[in-house]
PDB file of N, CA and C in Angstrom:
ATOM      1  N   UNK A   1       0.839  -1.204   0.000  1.00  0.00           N
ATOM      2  CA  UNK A   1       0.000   0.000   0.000  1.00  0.00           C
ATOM      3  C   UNK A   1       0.873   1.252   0.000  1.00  0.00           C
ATOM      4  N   UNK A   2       1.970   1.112   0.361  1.00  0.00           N
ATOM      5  CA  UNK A   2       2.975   2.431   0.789  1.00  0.00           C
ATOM      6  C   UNK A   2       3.637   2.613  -0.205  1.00  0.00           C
ATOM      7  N   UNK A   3       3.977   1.248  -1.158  1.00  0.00           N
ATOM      8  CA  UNK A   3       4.316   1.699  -2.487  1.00  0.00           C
ATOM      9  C   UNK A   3       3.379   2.414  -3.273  1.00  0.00           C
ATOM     10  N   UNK A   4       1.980   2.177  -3.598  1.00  0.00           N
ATOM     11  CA  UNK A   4       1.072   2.767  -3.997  1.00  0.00           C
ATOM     12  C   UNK A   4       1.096   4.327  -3.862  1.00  0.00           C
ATOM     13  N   UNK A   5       1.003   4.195  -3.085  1.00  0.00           N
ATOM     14  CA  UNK A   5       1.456   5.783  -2.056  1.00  0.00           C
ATOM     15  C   UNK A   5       2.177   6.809  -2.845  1.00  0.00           C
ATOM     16  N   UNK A   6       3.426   5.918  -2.677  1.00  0.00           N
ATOM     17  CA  UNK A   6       4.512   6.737  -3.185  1.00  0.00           C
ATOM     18  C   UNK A   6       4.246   7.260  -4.846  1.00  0.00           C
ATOM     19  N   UNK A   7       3.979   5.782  -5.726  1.00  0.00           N
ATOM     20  CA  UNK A   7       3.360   6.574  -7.223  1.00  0.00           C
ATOM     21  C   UNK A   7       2.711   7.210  -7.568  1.00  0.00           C
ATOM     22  N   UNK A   8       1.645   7.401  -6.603  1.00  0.00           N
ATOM     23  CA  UNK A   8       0.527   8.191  -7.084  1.00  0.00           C
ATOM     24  C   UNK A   8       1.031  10.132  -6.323  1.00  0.00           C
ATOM     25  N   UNK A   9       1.524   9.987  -5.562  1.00  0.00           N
ATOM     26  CA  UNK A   9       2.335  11.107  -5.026  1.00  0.00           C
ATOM     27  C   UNK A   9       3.363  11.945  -6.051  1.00  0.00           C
ATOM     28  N   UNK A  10       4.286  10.549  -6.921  1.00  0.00           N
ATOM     29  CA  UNK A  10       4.987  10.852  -7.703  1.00  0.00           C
ATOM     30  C   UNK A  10       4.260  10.916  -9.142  1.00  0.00           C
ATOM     31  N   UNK A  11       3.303  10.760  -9.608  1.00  0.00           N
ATOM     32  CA  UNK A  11       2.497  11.015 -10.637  1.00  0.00           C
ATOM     33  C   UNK A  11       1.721  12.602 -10.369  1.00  0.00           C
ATOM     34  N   UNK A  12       1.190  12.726  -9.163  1.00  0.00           N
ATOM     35  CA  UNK A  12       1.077  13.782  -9.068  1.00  0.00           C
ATOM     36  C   UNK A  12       1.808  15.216  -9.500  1.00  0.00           C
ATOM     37  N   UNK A  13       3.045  15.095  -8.508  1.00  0.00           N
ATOM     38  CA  UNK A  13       3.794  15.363  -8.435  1.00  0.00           C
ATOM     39  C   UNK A  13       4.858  16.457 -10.268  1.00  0.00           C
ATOM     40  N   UNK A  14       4.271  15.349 -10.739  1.00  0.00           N
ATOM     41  CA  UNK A  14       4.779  15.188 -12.582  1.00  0.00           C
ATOM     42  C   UNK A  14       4.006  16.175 -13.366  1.00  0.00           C
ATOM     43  N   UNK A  15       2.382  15.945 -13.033  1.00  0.00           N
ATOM     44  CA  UNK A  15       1.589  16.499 -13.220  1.00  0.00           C
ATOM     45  C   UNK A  15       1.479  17.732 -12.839  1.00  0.00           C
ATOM     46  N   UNK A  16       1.988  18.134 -11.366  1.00  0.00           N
ATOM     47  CA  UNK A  16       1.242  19.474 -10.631  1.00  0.00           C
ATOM     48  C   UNK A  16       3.105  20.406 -11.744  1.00  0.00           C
ATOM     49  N   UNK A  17       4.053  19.864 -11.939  1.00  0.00           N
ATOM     50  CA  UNK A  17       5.186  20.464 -12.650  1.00  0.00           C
ATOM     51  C   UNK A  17       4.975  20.608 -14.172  1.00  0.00           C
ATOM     52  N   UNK A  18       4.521  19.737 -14.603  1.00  0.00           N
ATOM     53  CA  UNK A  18       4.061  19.828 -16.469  1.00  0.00           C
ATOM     54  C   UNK A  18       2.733  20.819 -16.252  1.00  0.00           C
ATOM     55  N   UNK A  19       1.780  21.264 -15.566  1.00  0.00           N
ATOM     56  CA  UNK A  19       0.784  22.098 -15.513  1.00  0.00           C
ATOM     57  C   UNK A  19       1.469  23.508 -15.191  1.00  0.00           C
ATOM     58  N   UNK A  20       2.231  23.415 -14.270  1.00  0.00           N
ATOM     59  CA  UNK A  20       2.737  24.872 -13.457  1.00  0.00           C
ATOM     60  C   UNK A  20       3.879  24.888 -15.407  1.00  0.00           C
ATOM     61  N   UNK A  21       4.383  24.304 -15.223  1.00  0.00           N
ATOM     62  CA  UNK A  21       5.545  24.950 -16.716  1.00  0.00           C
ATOM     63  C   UNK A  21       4.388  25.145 -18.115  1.00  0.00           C
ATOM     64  N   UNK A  22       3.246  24.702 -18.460  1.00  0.00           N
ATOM     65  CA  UNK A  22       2.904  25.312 -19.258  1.00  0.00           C
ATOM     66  C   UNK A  22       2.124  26.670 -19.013  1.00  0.00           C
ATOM     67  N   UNK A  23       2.032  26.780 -18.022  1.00  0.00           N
ATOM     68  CA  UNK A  23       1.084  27.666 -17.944  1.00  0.00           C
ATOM     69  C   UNK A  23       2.161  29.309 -17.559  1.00  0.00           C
ATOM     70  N   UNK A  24       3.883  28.741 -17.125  1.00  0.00           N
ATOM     71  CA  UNK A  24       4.630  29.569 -17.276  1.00  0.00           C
ATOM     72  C   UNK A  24       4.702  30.110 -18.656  1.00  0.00           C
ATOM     73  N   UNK A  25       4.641  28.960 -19.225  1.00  0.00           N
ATOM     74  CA  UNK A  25       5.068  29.138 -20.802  1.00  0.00           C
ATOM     75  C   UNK A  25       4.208  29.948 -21.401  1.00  0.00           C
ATOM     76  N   UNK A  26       2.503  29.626 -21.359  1.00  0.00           N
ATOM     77  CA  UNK A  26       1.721  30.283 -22.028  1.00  0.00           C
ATOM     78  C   UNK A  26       1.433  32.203 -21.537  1.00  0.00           C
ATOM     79  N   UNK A  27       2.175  31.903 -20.167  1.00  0.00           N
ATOM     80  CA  UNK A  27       2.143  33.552 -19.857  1.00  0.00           C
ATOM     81  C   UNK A  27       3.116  34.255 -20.467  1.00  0.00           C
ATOM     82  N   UNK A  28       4.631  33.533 -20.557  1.00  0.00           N
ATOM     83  CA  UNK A  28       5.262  34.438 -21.721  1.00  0.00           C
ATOM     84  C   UNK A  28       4.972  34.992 -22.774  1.00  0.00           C
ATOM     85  N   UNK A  29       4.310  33.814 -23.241  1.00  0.00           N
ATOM     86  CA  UNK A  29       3.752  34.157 -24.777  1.00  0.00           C
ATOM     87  C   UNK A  29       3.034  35.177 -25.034  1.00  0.00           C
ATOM     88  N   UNK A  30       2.024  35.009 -23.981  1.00  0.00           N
ATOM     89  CA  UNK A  30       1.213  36.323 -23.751  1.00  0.00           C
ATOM     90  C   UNK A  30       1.876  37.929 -23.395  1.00  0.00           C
ATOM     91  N   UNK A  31       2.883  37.632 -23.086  1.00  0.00           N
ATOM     92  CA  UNK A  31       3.166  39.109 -22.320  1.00  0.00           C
ATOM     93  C   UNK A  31       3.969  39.260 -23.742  1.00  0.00           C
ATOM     94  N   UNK A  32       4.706  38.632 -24.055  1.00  0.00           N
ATOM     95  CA  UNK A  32       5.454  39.015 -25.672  1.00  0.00           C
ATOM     96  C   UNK A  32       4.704  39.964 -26.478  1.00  0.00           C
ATOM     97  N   UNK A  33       4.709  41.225 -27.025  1.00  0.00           N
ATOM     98  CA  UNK A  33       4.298  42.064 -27.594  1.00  0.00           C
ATOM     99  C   UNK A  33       4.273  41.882 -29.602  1.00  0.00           C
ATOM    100  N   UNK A  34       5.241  40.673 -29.574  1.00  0.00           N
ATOM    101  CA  UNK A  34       5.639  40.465 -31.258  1.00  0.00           C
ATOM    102  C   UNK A  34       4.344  39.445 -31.487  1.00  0.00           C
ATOM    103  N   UNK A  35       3.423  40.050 -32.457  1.00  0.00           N
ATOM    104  CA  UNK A  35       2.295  38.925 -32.774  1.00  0.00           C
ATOM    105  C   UNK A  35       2.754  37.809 -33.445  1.00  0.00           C
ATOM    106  N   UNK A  36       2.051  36.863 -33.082  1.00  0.00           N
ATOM    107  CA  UNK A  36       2.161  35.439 -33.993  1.00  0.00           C
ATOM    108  C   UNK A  36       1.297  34.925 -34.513  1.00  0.00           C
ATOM    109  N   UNK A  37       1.804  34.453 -35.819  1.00  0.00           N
ATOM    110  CA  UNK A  37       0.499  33.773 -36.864  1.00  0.00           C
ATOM    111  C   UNK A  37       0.089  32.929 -36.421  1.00  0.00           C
ATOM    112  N   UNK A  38      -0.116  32.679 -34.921  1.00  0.00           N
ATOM    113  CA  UNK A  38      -1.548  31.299 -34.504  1.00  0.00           C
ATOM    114  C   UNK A  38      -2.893  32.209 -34.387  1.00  0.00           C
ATOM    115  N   UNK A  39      -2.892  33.445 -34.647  1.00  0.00           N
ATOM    116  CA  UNK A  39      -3.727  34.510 -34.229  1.00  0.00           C
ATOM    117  C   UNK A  39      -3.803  35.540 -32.981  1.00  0.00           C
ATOM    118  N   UNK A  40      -2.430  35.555 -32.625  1.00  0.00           N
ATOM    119  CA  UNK A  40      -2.062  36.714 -31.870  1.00  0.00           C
ATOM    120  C   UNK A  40      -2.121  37.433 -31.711  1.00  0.00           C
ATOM    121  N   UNK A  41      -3.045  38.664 -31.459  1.00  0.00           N
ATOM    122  CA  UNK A  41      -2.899  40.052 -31.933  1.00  0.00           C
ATOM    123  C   UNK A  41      -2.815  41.106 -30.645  1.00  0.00           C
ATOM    124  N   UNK A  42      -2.257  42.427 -31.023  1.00  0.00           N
ATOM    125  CA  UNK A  42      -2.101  43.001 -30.260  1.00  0.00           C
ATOM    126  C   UNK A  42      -2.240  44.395 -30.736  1.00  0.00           C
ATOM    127  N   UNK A  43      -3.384  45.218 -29.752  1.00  0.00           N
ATOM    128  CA  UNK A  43      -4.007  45.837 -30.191  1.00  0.00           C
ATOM    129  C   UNK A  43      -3.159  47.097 -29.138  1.00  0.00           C
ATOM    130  N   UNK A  44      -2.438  48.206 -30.287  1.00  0.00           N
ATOM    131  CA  UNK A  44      -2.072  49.296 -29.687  1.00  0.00           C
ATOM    132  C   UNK A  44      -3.377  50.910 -29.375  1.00  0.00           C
ATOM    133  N   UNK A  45      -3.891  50.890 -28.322  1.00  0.00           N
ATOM    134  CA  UNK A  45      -4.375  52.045 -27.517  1.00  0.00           C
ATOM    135  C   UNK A  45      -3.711  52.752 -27.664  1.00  0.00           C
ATOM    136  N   UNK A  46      -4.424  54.118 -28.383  1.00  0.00           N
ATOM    137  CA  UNK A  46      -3.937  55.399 -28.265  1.00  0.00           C
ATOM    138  C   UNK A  46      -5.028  56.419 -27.927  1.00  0.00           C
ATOM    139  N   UNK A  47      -4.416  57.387 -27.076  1.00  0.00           N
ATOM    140  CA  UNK A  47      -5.895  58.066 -26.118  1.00  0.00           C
ATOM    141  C   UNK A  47      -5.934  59.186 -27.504  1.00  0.00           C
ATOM    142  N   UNK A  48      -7.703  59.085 -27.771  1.00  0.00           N
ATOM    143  CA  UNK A  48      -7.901  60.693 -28.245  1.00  0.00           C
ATOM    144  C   UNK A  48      -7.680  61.474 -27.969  1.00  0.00           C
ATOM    145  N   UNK A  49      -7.845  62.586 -28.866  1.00  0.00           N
ATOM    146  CA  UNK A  49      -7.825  64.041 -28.064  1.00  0.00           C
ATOM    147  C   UNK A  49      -8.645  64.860 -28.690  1.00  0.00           C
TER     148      UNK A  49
END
């Protein structure tokens, strides 16, 4: 049972690190200002006057 334990801890574990790194990843992408042809766009605000 304690082996059990341990894999499912270590599967976790795999999981809670491959979730946290894409979601690092996908915030870079986002903050990157250079659009990309997956449909990226970035819309420059400029105040009236």
């Amino acid at each position: 049972m304690k082996k059990v334990g341990v894999v499912l801890i270590a599967i976790g574990l795999g999981l809670l690190t491959f979730v946290v790194f894409n979601f690092v990843k996908e915030k870079t992408k986002m903050a990157s200002p250079i659009p990309e042809e997956e449909g990226v766009k970035v819309i420059f605000v400029t105040p009236a006057k």
